[in-house]
C-alpha atoms as a PDB file:
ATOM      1  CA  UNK A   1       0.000   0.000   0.000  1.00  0.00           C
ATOM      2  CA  UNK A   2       1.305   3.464  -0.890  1.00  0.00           C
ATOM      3  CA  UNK A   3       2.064   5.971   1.454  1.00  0.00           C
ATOM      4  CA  UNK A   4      -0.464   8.687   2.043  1.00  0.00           C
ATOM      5  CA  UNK A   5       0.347  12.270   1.438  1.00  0.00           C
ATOM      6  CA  UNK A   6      -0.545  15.259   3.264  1.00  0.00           C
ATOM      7  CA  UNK A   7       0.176  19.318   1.292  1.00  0.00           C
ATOM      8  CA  UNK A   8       0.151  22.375   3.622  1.00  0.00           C
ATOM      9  CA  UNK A   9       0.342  26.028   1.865  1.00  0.00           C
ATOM     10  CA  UNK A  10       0.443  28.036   5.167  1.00  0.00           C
ATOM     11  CA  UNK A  11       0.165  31.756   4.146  1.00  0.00           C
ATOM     12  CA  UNK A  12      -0.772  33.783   7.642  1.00  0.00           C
ATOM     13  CA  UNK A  13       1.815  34.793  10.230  1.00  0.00           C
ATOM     14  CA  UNK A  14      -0.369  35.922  13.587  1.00  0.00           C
ATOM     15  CA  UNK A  15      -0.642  32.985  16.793  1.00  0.00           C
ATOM     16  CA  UNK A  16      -3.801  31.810  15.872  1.00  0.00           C
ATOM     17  CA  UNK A  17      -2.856  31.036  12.533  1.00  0.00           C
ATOM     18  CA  UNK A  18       0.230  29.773  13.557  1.00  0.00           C
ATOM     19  CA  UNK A  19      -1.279  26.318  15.131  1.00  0.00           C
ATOM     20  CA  UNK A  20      -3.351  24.793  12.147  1.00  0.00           C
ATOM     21  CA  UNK A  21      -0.462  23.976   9.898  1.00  0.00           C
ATOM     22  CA  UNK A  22       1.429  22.245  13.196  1.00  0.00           C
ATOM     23  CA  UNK A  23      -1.150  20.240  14.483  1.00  0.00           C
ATOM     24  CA  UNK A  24      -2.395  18.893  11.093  1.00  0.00           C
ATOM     25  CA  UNK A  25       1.214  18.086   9.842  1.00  0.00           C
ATOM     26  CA  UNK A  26       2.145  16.539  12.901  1.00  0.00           C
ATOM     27  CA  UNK A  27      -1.198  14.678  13.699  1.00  0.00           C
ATOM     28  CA  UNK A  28      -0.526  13.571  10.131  1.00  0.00           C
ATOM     29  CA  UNK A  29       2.554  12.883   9.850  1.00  0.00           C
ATOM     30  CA  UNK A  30       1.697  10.328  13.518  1.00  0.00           C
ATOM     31  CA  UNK A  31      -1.012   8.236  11.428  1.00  0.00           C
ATOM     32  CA  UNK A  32       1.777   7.811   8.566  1.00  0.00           C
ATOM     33  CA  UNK A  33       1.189  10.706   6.197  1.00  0.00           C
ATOM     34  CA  UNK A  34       4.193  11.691   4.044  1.00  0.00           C
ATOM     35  CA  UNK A  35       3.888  15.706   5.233  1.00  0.00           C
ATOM     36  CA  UNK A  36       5.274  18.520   3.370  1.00  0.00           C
ATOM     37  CA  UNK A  37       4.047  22.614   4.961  1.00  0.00           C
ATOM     38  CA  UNK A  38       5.306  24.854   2.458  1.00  0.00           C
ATOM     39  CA  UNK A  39       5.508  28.634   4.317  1.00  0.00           C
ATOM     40  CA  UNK A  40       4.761  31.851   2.070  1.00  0.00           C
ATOM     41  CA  UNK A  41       4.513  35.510   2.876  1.00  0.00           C
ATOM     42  CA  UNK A  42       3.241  35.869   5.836  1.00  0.00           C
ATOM     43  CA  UNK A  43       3.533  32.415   7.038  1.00  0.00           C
ATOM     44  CA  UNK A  44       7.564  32.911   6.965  1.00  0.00           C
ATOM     45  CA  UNK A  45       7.045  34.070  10.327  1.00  0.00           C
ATOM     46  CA  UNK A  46       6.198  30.825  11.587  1.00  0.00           C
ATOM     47  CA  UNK A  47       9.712  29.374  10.926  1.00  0.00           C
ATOM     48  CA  UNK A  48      11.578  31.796  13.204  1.00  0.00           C
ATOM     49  CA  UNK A  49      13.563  30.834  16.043  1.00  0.00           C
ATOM     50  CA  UNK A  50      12.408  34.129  17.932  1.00  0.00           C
ATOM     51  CA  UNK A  51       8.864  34.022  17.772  1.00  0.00           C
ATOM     52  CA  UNK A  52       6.816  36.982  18.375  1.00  0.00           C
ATOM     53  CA  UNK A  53       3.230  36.346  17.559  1.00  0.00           C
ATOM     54  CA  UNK A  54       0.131  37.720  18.491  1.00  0.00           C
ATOM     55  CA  UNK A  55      -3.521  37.731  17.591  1.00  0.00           C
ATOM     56  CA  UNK A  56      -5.070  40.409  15.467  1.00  0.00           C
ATOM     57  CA  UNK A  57      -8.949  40.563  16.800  1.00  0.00           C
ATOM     58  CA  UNK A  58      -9.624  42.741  13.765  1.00  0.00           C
ATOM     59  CA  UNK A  59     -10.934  41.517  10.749  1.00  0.00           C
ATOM     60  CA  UNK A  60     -11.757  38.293  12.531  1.00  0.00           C
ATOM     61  CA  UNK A  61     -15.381  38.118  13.476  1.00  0.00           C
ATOM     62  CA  UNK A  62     -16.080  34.422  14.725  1.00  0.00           C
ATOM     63  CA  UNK A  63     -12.998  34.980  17.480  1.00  0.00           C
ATOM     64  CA  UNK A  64     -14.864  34.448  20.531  1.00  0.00           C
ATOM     65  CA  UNK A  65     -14.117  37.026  22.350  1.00  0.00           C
ATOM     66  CA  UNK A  66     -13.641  36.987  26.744  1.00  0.00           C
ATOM     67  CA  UNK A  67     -16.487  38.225  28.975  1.00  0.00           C
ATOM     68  CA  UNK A  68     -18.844  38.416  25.942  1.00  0.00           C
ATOM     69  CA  UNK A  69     -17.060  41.720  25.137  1.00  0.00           C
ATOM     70  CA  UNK A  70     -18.001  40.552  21.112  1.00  0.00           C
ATOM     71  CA  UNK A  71     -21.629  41.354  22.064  1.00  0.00           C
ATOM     72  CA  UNK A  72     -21.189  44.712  23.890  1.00  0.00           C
ATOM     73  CA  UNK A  73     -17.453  46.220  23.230  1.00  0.00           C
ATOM     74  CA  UNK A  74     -17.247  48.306  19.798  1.00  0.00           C
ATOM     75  CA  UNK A  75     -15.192  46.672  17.143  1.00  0.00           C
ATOM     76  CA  UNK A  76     -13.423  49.495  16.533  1.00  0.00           C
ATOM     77  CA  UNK A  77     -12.335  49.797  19.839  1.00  0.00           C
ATOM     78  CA  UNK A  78     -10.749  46.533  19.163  1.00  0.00           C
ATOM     79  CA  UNK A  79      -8.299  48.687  17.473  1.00  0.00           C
ATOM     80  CA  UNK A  80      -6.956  50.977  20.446  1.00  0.00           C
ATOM     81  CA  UNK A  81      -3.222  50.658  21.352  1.00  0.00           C
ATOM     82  CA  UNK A  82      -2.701  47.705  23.509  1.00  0.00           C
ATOM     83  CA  UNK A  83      -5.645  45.637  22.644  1.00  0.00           C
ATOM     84  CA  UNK A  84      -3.626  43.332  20.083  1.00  0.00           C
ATOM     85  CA  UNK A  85      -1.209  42.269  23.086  1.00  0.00           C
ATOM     86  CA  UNK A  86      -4.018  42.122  25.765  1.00  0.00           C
ATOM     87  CA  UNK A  87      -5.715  39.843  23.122  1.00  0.00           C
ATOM     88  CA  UNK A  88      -2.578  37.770  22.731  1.00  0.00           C
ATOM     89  CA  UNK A  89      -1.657  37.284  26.529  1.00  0.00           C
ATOM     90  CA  UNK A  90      -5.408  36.222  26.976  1.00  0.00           C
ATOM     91  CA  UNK A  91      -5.144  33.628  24.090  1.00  0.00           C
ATOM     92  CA  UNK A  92      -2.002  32.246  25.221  1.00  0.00           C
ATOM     93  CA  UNK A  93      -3.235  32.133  29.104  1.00  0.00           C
ATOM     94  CA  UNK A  94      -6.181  29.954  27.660  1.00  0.00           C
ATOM     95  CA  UNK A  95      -4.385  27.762  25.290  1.00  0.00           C
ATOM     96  CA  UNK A  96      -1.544  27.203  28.373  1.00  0.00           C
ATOM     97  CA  UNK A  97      -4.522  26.311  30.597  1.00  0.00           C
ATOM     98  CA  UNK A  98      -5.923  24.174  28.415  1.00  0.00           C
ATOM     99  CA  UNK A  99      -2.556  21.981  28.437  1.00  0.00           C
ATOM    100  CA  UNK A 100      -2.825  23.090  24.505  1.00  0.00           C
ATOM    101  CA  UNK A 101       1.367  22.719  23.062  1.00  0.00           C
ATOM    102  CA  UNK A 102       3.169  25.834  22.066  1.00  0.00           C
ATOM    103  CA  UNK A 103       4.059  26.781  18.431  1.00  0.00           C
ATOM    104  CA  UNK A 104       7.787  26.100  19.770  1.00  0.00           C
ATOM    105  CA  UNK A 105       6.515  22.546  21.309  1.00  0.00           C
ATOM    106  CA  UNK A 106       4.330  21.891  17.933  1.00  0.00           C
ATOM    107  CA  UNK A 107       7.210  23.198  15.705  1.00  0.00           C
ATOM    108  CA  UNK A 108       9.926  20.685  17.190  1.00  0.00           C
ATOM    109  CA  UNK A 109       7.487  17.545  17.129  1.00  0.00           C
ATOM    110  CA  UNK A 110       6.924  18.645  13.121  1.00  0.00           C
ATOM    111  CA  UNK A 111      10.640  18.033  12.643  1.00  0.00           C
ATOM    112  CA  UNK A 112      10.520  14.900  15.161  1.00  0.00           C
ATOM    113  CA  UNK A 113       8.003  13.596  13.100  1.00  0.00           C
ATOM    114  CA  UNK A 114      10.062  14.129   9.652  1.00  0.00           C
ATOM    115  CA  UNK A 115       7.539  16.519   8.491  1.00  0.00           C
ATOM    116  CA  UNK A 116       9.087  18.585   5.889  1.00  0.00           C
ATOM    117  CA  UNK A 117       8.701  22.299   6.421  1.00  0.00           C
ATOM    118  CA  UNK A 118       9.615  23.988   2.882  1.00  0.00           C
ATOM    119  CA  UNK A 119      10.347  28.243   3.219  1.00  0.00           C
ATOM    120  CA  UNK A 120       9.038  29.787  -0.114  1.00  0.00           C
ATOM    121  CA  UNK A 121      12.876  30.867  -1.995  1.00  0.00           C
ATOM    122  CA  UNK A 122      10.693  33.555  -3.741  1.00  0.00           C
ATOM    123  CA  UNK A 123       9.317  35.124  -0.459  1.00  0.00           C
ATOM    124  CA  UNK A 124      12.409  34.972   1.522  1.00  0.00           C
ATOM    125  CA  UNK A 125      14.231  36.995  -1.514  1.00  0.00           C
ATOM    126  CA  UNK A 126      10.997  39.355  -2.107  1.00  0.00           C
ATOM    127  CA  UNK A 127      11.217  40.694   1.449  1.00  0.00           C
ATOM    128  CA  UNK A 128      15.304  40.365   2.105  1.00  0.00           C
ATOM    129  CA  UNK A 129      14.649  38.101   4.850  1.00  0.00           C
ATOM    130  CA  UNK A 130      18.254  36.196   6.563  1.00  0.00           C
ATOM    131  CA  UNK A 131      18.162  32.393   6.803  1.00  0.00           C
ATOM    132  CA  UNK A 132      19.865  32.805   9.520  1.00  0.00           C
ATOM    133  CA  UNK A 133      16.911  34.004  11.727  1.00  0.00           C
ATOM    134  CA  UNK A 134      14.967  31.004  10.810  1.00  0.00           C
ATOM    135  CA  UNK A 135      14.932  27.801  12.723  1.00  0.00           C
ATOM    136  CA  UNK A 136      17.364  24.257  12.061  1.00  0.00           C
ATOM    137  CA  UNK A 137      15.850  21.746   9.485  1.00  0.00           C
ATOM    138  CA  UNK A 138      14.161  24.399   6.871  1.00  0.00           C
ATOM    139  CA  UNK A 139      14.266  23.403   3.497  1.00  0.00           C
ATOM    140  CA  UNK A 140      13.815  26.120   0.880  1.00  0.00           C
ATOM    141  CA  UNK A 141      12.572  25.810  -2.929  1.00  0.00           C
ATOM    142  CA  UNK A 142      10.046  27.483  -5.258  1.00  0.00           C
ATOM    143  CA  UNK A 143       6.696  26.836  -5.715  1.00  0.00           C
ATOM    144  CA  UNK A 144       7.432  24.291  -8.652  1.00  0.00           C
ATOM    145  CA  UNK A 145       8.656  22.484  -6.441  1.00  0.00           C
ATOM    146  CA  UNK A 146       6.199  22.129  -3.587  1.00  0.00           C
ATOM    147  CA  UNK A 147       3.771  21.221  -6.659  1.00  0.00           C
ATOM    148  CA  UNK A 148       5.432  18.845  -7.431  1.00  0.00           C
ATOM    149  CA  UNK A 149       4.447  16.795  -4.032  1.00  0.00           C
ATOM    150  CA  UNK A 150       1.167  18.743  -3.496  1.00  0.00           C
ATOM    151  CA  UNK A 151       0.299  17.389  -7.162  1.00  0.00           C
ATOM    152  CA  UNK A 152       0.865  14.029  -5.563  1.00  0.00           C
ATOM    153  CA  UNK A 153      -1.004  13.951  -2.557  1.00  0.00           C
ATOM    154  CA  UNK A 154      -4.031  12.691  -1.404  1.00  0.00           C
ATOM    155  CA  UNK A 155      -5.306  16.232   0.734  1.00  0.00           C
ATOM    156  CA  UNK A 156      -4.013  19.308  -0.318  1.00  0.00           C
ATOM    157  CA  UNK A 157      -4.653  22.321   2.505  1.00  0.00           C
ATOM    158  CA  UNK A 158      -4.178  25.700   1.949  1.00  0.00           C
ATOM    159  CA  UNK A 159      -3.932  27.577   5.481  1.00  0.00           C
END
């Protein structure tokens, strides 16, 4: 019997964004899933060792928001100074509470698990970014090149 394949495109660079592609790789990649993410534009930021990502309550509707504030706080309040980081802290509180992983955690069981994780050449170039800031184990090529598997595989995900 063949191998399975599993294709990730992950395209957004904010913390809740950040653990889709991780936990479907590696949940993957544990029932036997060949599992290639490829990272472009935004989702760059995702394979950086110093990770610095928050959540952006703006332009995000369903977010359930604490206290019920989406039924009585203004959305445009939403975008006052300090609200992106007081919206961050409160999603990582929950997530730690709920014994959820951390990108870092998810990240490192990825590579454990052999999961490829492919930077985008073209992006890197585009926005002069160094390899240097980005974690061990990144592989980078063009898109060609991630078609190439994603042409193969049996679910193809774009994040």
């Amino acid at each position: 019997m063949e191998e399975k394949k599993l294709a990730i495109i992950a395209t957004k660079g904010s913390l809740d964004w950040a653990y889709p592609p991780f936990i479907l790789a590696s949940t993957a990649s544990a029932l036997g899933y060949q599992t290639q993410v490829f990272f472009t534009f935004y989702g760059l930021q995702l394979l950086k060792k110093n990770l610095s990502l928050e959540v952006s309550p703006l332009g995000n509707p369903g977010m359930p928001m604490p206290m019920g504030m989406d039924k009585w706080f203004p959305v445009l309040g939403l975008a006052l100074p300090g609200m992106q980081g007081m919206i961050t802290a409160m999603m990582k509180q929950k997530m730690k509470s709920k014994g959820v992983a951390s990108i870092e955690e998810l990240r490192e069981l990825c590579i454990e698990a052999e999961v490829k994780l492919i930077a985008c050449q073209m992006t890197v170039d585009l926005f002069d970014m160094d390899k240097a800031h980005f974690i061990e184990g990144v592989e980078y090529a063009g898109a060609a090149a991630f078609f190439e598997f994603a042409g193969e595989s049996d679910i193809c995900l774009y994040i």
